[in-house]
Protein backbone atom coordinates (compact mmCIF):
# COMPACT_ATOMS: atom_id res chain seq x y z
CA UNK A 1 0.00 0.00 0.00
CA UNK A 2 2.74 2.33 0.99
CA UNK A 3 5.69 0.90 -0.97
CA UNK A 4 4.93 3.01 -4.39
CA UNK A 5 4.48 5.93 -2.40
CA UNK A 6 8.06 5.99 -0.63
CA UNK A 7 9.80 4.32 -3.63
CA UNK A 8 10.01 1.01 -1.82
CA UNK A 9 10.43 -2.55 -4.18
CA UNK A 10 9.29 -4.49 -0.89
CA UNK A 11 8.49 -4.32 3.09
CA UNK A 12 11.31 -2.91 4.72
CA UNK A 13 10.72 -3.58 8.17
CA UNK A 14 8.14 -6.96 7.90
CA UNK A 15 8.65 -9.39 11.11
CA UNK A 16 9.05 -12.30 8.41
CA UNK A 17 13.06 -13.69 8.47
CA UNK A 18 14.23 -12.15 5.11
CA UNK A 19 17.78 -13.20 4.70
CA UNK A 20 18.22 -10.12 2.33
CA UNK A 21 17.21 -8.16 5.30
CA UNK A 22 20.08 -9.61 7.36
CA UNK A 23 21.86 -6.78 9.52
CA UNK A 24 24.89 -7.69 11.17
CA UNK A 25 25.45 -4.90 14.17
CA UNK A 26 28.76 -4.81 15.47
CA UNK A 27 27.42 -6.69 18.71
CA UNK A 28 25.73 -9.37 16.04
CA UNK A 29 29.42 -10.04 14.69
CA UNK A 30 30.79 -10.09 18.12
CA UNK A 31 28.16 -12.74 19.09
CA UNK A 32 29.05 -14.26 15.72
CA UNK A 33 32.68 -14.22 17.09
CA UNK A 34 32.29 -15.57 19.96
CA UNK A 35 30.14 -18.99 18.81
CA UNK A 36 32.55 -19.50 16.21
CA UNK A 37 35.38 -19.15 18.20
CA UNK A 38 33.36 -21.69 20.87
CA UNK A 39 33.27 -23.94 17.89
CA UNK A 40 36.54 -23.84 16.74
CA UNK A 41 37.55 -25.03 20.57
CA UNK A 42 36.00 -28.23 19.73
CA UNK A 43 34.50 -27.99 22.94
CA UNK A 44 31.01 -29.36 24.37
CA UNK A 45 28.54 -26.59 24.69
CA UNK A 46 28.40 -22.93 22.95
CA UNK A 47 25.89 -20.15 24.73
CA UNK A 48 24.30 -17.55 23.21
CA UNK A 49 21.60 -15.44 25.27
CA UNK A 50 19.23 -12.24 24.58
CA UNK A 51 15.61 -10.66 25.53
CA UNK A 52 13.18 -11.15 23.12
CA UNK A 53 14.02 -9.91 19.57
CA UNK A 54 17.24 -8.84 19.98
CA UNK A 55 18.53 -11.13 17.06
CA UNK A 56 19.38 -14.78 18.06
CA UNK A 57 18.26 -16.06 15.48
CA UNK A 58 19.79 -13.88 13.26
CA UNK A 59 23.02 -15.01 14.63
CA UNK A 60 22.36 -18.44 14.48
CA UNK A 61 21.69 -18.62 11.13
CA UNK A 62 24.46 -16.58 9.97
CA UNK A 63 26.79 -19.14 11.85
CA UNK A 64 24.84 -22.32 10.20
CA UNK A 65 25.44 -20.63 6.86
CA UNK A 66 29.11 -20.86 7.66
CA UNK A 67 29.29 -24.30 8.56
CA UNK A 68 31.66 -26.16 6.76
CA UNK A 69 30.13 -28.61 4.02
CA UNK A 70 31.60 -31.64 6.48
CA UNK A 71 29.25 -30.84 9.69
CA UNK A 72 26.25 -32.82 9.94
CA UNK A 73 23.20 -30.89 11.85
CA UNK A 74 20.60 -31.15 14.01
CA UNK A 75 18.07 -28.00 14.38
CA UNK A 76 15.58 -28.38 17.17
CA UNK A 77 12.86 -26.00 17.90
CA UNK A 78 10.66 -27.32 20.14
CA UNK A 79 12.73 -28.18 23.22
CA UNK A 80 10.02 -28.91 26.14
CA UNK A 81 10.76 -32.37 25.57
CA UNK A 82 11.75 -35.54 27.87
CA UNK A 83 15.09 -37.33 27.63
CA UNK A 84 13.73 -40.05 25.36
CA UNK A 85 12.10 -37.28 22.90
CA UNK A 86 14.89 -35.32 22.69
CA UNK A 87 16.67 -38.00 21.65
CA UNK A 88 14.49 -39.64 19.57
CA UNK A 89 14.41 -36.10 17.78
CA UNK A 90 18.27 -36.03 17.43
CA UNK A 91 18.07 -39.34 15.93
CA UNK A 92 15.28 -37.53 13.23
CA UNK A 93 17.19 -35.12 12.73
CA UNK A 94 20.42 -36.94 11.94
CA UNK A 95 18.87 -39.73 10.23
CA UNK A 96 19.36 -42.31 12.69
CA UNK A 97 16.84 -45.16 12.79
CA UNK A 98 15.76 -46.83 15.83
CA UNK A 99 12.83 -49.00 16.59
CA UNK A 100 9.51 -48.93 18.61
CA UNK A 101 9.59 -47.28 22.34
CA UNK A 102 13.28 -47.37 22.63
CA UNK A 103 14.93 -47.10 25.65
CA UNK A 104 17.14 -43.92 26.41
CA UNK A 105 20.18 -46.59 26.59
CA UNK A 106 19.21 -47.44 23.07
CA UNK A 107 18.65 -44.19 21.75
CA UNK A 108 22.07 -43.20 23.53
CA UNK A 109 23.81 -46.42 21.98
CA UNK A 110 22.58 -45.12 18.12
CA UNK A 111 23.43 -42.04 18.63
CA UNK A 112 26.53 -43.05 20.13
CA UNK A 113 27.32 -45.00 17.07
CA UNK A 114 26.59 -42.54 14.56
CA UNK A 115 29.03 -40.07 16.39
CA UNK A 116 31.90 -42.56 15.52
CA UNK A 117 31.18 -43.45 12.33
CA UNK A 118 30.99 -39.78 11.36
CA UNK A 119 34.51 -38.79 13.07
CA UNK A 120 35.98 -41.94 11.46
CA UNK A 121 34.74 -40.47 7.81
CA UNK A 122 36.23 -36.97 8.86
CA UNK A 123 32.85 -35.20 9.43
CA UNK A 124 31.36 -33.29 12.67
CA UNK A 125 28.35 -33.39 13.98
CA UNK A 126 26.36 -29.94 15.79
CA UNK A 127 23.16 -29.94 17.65
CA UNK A 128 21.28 -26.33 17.88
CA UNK A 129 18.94 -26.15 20.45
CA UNK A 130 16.55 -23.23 19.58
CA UNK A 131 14.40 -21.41 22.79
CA UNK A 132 16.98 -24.26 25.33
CA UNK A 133 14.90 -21.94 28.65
CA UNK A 134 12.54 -24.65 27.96
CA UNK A 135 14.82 -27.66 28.52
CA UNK A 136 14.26 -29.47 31.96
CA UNK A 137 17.13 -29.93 33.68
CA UNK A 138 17.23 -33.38 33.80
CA UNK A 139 17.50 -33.28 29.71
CA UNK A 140 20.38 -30.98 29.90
CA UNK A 141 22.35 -33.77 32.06
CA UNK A 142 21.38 -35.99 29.37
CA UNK A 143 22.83 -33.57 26.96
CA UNK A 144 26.26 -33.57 29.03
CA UNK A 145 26.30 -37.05 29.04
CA UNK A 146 26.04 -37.20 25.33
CA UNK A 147 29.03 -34.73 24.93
CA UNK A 148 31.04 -37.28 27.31
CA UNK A 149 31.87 -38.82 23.82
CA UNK A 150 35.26 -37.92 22.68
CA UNK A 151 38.81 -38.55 20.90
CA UNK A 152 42.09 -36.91 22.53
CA UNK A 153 41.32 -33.81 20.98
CA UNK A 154 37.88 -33.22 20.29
CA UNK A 155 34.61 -33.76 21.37
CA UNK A 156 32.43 -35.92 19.12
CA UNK A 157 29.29 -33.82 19.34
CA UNK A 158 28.99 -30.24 19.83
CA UNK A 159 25.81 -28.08 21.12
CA UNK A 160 25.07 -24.41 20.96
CA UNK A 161 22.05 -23.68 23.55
CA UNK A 162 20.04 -20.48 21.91
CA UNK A 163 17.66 -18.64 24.55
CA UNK A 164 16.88 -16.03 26.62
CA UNK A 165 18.04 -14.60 29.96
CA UNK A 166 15.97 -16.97 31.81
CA UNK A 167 18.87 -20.11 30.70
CA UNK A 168 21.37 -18.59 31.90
CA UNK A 169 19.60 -18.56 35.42
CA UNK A 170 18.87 -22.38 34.83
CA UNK A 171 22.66 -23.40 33.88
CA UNK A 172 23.62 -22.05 37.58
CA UNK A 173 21.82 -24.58 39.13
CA UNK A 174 23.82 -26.57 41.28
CA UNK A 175 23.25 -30.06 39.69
CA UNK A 176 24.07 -28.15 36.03
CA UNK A 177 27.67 -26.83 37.52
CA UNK A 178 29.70 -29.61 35.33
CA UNK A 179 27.21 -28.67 32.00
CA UNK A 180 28.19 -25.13 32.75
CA UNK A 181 32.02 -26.35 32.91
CA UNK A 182 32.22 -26.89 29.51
CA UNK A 183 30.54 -23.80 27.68
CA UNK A 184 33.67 -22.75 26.02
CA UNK A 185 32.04 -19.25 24.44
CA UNK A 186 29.21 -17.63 25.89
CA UNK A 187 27.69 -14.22 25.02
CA UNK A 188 24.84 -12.09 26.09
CA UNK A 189 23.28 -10.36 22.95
CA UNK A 190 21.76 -6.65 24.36
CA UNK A 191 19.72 -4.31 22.58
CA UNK A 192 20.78 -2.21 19.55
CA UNK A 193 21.98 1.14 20.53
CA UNK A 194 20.66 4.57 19.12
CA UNK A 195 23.28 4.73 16.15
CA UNK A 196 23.11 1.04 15.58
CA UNK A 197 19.06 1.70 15.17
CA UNK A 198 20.17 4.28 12.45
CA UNK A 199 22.38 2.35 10.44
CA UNK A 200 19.60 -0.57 11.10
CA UNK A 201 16.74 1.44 9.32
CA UNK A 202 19.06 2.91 7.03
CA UNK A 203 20.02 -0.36 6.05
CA UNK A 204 16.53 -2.53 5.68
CA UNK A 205 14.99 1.10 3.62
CA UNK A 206 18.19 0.58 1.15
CA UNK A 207 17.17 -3.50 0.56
CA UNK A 208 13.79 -2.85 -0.52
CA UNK A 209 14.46 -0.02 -2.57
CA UNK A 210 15.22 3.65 -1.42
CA UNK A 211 18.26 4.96 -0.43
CA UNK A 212 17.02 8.52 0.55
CA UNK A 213 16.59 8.97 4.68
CA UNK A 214 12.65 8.45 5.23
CA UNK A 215 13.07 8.66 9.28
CA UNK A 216 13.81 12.29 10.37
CA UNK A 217 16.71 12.15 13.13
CA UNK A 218 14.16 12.82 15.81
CA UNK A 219 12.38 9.92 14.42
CA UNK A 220 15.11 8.08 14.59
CA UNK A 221 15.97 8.97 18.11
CA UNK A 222 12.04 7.93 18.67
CA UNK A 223 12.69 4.81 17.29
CA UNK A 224 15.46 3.72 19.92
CA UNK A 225 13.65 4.84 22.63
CA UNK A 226 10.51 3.02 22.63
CA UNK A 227 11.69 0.11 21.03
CA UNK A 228 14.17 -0.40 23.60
CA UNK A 229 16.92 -1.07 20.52
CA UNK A 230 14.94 -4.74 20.35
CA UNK A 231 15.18 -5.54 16.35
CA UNK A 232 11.91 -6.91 16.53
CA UNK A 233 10.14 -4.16 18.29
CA UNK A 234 11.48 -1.73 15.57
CA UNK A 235 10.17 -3.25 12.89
CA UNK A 236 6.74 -3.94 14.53
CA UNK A 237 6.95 0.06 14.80
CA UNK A 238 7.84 1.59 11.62
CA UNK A 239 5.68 -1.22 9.77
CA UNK A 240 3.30 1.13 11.37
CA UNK A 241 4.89 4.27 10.97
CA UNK A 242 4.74 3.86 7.34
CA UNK A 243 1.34 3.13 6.82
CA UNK A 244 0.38 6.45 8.88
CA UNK A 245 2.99 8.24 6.85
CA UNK A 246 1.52 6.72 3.97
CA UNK A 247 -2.28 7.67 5.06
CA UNK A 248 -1.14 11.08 5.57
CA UNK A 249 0.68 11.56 2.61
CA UNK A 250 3.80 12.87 4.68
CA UNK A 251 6.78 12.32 2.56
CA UNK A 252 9.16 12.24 5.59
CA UNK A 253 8.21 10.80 9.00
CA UNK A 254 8.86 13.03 12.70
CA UNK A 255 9.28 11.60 16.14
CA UNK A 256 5.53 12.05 16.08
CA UNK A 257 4.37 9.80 13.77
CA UNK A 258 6.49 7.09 15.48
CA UNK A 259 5.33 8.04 19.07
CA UNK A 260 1.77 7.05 17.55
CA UNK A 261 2.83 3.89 15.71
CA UNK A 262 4.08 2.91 18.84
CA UNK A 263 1.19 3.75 20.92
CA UNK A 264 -0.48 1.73 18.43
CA UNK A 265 1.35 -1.44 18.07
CA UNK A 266 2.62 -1.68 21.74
CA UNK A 267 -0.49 -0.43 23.36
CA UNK A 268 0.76 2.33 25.25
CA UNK A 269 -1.36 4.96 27.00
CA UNK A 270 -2.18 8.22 25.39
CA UNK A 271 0.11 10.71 25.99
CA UNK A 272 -1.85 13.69 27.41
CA UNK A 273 -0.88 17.46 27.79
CA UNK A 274 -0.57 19.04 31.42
CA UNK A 275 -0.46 22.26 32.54
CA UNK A 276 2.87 23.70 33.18
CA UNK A 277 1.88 24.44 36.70
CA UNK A 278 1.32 20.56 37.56
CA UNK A 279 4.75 20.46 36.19
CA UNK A 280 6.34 23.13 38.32
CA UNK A 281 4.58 21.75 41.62
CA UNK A 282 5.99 18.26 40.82
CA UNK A 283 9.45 19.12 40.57
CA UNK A 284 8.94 21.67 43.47
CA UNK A 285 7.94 18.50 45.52
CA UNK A 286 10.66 16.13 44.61
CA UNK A 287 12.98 18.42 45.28
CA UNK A 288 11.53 19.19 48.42
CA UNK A 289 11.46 15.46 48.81
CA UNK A 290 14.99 15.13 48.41
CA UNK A 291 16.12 17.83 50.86
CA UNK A 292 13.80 16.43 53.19
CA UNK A 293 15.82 12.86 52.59
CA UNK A 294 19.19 14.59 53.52
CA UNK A 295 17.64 16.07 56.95
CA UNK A 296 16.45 12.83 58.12
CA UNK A 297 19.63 11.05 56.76
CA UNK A 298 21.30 9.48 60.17
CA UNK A 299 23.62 10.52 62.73
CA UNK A 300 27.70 9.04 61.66
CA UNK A 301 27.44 6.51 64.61
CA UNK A 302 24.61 4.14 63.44
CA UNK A 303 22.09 1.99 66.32
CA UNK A 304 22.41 -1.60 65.88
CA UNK A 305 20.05 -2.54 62.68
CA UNK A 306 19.13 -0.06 60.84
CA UNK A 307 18.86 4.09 60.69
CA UNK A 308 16.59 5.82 61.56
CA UNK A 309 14.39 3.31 59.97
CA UNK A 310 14.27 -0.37 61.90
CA UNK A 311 14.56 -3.54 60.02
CA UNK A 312 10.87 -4.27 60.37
CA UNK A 313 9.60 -1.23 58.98
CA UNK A 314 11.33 -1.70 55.66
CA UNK A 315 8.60 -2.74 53.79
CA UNK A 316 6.53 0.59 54.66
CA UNK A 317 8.50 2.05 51.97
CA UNK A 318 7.61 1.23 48.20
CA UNK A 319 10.88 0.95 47.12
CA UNK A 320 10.09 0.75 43.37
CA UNK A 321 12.82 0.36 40.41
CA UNK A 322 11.74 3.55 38.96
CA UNK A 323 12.33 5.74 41.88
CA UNK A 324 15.63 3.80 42.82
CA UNK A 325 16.76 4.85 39.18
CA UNK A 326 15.43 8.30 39.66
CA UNK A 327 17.43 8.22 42.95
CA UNK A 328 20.48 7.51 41.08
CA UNK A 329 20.04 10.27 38.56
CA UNK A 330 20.03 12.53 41.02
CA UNK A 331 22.71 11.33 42.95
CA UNK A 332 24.93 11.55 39.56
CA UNK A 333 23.21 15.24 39.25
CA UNK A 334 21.59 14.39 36.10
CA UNK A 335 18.01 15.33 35.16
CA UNK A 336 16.27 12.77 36.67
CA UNK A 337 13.56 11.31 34.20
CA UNK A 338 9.86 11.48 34.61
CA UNK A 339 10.21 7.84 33.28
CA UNK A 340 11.75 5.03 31.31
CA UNK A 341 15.19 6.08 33.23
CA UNK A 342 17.50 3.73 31.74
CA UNK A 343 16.46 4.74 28.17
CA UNK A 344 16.48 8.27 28.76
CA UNK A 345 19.93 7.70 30.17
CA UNK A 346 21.55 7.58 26.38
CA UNK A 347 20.22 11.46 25.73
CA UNK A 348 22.34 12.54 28.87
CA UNK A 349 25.18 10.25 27.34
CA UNK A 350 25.01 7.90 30.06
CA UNK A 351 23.66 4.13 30.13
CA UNK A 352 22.45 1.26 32.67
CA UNK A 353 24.35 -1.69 32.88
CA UNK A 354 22.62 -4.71 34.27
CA UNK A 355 24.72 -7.07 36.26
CA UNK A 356 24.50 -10.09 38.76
CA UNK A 357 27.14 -10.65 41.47
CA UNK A 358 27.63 -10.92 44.95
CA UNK A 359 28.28 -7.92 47.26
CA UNK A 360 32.08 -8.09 47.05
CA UNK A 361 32.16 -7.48 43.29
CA UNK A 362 29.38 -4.24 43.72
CA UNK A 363 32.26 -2.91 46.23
CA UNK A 364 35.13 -3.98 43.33
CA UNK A 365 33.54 -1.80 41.04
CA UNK A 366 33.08 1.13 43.21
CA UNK A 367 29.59 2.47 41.45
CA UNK A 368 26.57 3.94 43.22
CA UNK A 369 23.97 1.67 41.90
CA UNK A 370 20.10 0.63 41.41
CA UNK A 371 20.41 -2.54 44.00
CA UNK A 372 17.20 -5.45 44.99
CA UNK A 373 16.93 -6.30 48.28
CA UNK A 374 14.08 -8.66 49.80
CA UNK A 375 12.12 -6.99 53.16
CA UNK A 376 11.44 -9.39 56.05
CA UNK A 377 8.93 -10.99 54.09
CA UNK A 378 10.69 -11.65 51.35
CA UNK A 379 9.14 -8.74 49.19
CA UNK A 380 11.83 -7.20 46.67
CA UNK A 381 12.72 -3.85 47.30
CA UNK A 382 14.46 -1.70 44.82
CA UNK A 383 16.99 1.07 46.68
CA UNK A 384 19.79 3.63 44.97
CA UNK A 385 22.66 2.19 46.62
CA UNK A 386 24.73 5.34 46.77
CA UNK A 387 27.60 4.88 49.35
CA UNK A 388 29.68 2.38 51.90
CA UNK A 389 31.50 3.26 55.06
CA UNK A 390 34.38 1.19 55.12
CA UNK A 391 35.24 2.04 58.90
CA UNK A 392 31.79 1.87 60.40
CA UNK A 393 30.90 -0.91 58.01
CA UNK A 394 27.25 0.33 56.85
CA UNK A 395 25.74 1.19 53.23
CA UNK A 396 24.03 4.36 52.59
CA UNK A 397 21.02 3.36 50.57
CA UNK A 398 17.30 5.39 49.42
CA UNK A 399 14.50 3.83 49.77
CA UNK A 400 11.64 5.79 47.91
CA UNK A 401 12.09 9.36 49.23
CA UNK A 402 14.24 7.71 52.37
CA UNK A 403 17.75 7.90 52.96
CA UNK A 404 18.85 5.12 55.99
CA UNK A 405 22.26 2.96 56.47
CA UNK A 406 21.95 -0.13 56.33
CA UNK A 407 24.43 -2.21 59.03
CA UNK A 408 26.50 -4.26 56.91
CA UNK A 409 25.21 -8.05 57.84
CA UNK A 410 21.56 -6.78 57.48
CA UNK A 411 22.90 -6.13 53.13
CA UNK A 412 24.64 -8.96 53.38
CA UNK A 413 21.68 -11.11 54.13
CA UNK A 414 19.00 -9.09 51.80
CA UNK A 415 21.10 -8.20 48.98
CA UNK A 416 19.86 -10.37 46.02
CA UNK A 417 22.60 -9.68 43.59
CA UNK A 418 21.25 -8.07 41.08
CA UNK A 419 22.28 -4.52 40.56
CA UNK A 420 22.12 -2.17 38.03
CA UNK A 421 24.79 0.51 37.23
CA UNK A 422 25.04 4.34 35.86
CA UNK A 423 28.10 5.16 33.97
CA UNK A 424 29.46 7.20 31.20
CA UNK A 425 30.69 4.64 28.29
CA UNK A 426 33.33 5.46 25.91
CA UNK A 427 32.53 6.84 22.16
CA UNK A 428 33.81 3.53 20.59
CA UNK A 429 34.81 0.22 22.13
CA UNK A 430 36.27 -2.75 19.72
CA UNK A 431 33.95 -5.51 19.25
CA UNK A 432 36.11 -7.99 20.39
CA UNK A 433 39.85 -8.58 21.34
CA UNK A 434 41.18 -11.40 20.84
CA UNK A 435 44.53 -13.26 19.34
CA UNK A 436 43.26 -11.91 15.86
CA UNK A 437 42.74 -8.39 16.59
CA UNK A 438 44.88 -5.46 15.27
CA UNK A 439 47.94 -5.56 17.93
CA UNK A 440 47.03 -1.65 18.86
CA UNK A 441 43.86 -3.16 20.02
CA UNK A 442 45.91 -5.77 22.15
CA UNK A 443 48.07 -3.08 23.36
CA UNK A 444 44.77 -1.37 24.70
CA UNK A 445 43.96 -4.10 26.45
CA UNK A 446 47.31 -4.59 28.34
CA UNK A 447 47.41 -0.89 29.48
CA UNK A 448 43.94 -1.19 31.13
CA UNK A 449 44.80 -4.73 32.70
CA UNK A 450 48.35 -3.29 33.87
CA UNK A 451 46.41 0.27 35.09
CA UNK A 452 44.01 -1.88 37.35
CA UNK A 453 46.58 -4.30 38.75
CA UNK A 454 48.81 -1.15 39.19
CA UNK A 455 51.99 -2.63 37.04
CA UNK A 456 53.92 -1.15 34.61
CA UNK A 457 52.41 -2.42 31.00
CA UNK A 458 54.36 -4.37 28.90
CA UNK A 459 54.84 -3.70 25.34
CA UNK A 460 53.24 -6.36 23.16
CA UNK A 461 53.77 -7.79 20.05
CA UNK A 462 50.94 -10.48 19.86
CA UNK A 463 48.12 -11.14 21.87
CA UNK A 464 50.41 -13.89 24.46
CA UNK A 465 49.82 -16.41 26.78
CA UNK A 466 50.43 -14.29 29.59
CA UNK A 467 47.89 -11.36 28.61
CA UNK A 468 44.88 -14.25 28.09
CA UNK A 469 46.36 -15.27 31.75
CA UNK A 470 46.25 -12.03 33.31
CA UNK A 471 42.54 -11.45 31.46
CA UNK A 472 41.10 -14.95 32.30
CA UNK A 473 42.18 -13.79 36.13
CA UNK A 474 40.39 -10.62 35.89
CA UNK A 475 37.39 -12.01 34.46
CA UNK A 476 37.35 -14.22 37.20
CA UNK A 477 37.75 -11.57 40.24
CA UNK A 478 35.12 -9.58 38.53
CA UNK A 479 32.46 -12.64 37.84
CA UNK A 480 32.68 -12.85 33.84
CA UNK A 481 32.76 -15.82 31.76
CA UNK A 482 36.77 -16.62 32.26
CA UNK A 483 36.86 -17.46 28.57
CA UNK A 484 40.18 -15.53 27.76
CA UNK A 485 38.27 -12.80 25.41
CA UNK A 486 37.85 -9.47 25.45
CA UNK A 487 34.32 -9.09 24.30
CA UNK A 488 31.60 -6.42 25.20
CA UNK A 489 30.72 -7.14 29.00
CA UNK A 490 34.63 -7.35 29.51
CA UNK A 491 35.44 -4.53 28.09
CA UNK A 492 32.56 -2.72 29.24
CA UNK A 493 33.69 -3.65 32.79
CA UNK A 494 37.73 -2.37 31.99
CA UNK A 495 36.43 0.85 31.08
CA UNK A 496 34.20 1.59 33.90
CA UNK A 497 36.75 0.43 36.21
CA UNK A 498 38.84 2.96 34.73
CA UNK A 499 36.63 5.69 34.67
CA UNK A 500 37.75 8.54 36.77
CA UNK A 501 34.31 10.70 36.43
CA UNK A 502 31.36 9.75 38.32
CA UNK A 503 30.25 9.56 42.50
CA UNK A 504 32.03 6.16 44.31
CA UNK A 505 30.40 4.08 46.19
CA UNK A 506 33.29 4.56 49.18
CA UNK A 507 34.59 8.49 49.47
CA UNK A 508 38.32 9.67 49.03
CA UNK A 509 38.55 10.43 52.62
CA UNK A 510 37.22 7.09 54.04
């Protein structure tokens, strides 16, 4: 309907998998990096993670279409199956016959076989487990058994586990520890950000036909911000976008049109005008709010438990992840956002990392934070974590409109280990350093290690033994997968480590 009017050959931004659509962000090829790389280990299990949309699959089938003509595969799709059927369905898959109701010895001793006989003829064999949150645990030990198959220097079956956030909770499980053991490349796909979302539009519009901008920058900026940066979302979006456009007859489309695409397609409420003067009074109050915080904030010897609020009365106070975040702003002294914080953060040229890790490692990186405790009755509670005394051992956190320290075994026991941090990233970071990158890149990377570990940096001319030792060490201390790569989340982490701008979570004097 719209494509003669734009100068379009076909839908640019359809949710149907278009190979000629394919966009490869710079995180996509450092996913794709990192599973090939997994793959080349010949090792057991390969990870790849993301929200909804974000692109696994794109990934995944950008890898399959590099597969080497010798690797037999097995796609599954469905995987909220017992040990027998997801067996039996590697056996489809594969080819592998077996008779009626066969045991899971049987099915084991085929597969088994077939594993053999295709290393003995030179060829490899990979399983790809599409939407693996689903698997039961008890299948993914059956999984790890499968992988116990192997020569001297390679395993005989290899498995890349595609999903979202939710599997990497499951592969902590205690009885998963030796499945999680042997993931030899993992990687966490995120969100697109704002100039990835151009070059993404730009790049699906020039496909199917124009290569004139049709998104104004505000659009554009529109686009990233209530999509989130999810691929998915942003096509769902300025599918309808277009169509207004189109209805309207407006040759180029304004943050406007998007806001009400989106309103459309995601449901969102109606954005209604106020009068300045609600405006005014609502700032006047939070800020009130705020200086009423620091008056009530506690005297520097603490009571046993905590002050001036008790233990018990923690769950009087709301605690929600929005104000926590809007806590944080203002402890940075940025504007603090009316809502959708952590989106609004890349306009202020900031952004919200989302971590998990224990207490030690929020104290290692030094960062105020958005933190989730549990109250007494196991309620979460969301608090801006925004200091520690190291000498009366206590942690300055605001709950709601409340500031109170917390004594430090009352965190220790409520502290859930999720947190999520404020910082200032870099203009560019590589996509991934590793023994191929360009040796200034490797260079990089030893001056940050050396800076943190406060040694004089060695001049490098290849990416060594000991620089994947010294990384593989610091991944470890700072709860990253110790796979001796510098990808995103590890470099991420060196820079804000290194960051000298920014509030600490423990003062200069202390």
């Amino acid at each position: 309907m719209y494509k003669g009017f734009y100068g379009l050959n076909d839908s640019p931004f359809s949710i149907a998998p278009n190979p000629a659509f394919l966009f490869l962000s710079p995180r996509h090829r450092e996913a794709l990096a990192h599973l090939t790389y997994g793959l080349g280990e010949n090792g057991g299990f390969v990870l790849l993670t993301g929200e909804v949309g974000t692109g696994k699959t794109t990934v995944s089938r950008s890898l399959l279409a590099q597969l080497p003509e010798d690797t037999d595969l097995a796609f599954i799709l469905n995987p909220a199956l017992t040990e027998a059927e997801l067996l039996a369905t590697l056996c489809d898959e594969l080819g592998i016959a077996y008779g009626e109701a066969p045991s899971l010895k049987q099915l084991t001793d085929r597969i088994s076989a077939f594993l053999l006989a295709n290393h003995q003829a030179g060829r490899k064999t990979l399983m790809v487990i599409d939407e693996a949150q689903h698997l039961k645990a008890e299948v993914l030990e059956q999984l790890r058994l499968l992988t116990n198959l192997e020569t001297d220097t390679r395993k005989l079956l290899q498995v890349i586990l595609i999903g979202q956030p939710e599997l990497q909770e499951l592969l902590r499980r205690q009885e998963l520890r030796q499945l999680a053991q042997r993931i030899t490349a993992r990687y966490h796909l995120l969100p697109l950000t704002r100039e990835e979302v151009a070059d993404y539009l730009a790049h699906r519009l020039n496909v199917a036909g124009r290569a004139q901008p049709l998104f104004k920058p505000s659009a554009v900026k529109a686009v990233h911000r209530l999509s989130g940066g999810v691929p998915r979302v942003i096509n769902l979006i300025c599918e309808r976008a277009l169509m207004g456009g189109f209805a309207q007859q407006k040759p180029m489309l304004a943050a406007a049109d998007v806001q009400a695409a989106a309103t459309e397609v995601l449901d969102l409420p109606r954005v209604r005008r106020r009068p300045w003067g609600w405006g005014l009074a609502s700032l006047l109050s939070a800020a009130l709010g705020f200086v009423t915080v620091q008056a009530l904030a506690p005297a520097p010897a603490p009571a046993p438990g905590l002050t001036p609020v008790a233990a018990t009365e923690l769950a009087q106070w709301p605690g929600t992840e929005l104000q926590a975040l809007q806590g944080l702003f203002h402890h940075y002294g940025l504007t603090v956002p009316a809502h959708d914080p952590c989106r609004a953060a890349a306009t202020l040229n900031h952004a919200c990392l989302d971590e998990l890790g224990s207490w030690q490692q929020l104290l290692a990186l030094g960062r105020p934070a958005v933190i989730r405790l549990s109250d007494e009755q196991q309620r979460p509670r969301y608090a801006a974590l925004l200091q520690y005394d190291p000498h009366a051992r206590r942690w300055l956190v605001q709950l709601g409109e409340q500031q109170l320290w917390l004594q430090h075994d009352w965190f220790v026991r409520h502290f859930e280990g999720r947190f999520t941090l404020l910082w200032q990233p870099p203009s560019s970071l590589p996509g991934l350093i590793g023994p191929a990158a360009p040796l200034g890149q490797i260079q990089w990377l030893e001056n940050r290690l050396a800076a943190l570990n406060e040694r004089p940096a060695r001049l490098l001319q290849s990416y060594d033994p000991e620089l994947e030792r010294i990384l593989r060490q610091f991944q470890r201390e700072q709860g990253l997968e110790a796979d001796g790569l510098a990808g995103r989340q590890t470099l991420e982490r060196l820079s804000l480590l290194g960051a000298s701008s920014g509030p600490r979570l423990v003062e200069e004097s202390s």
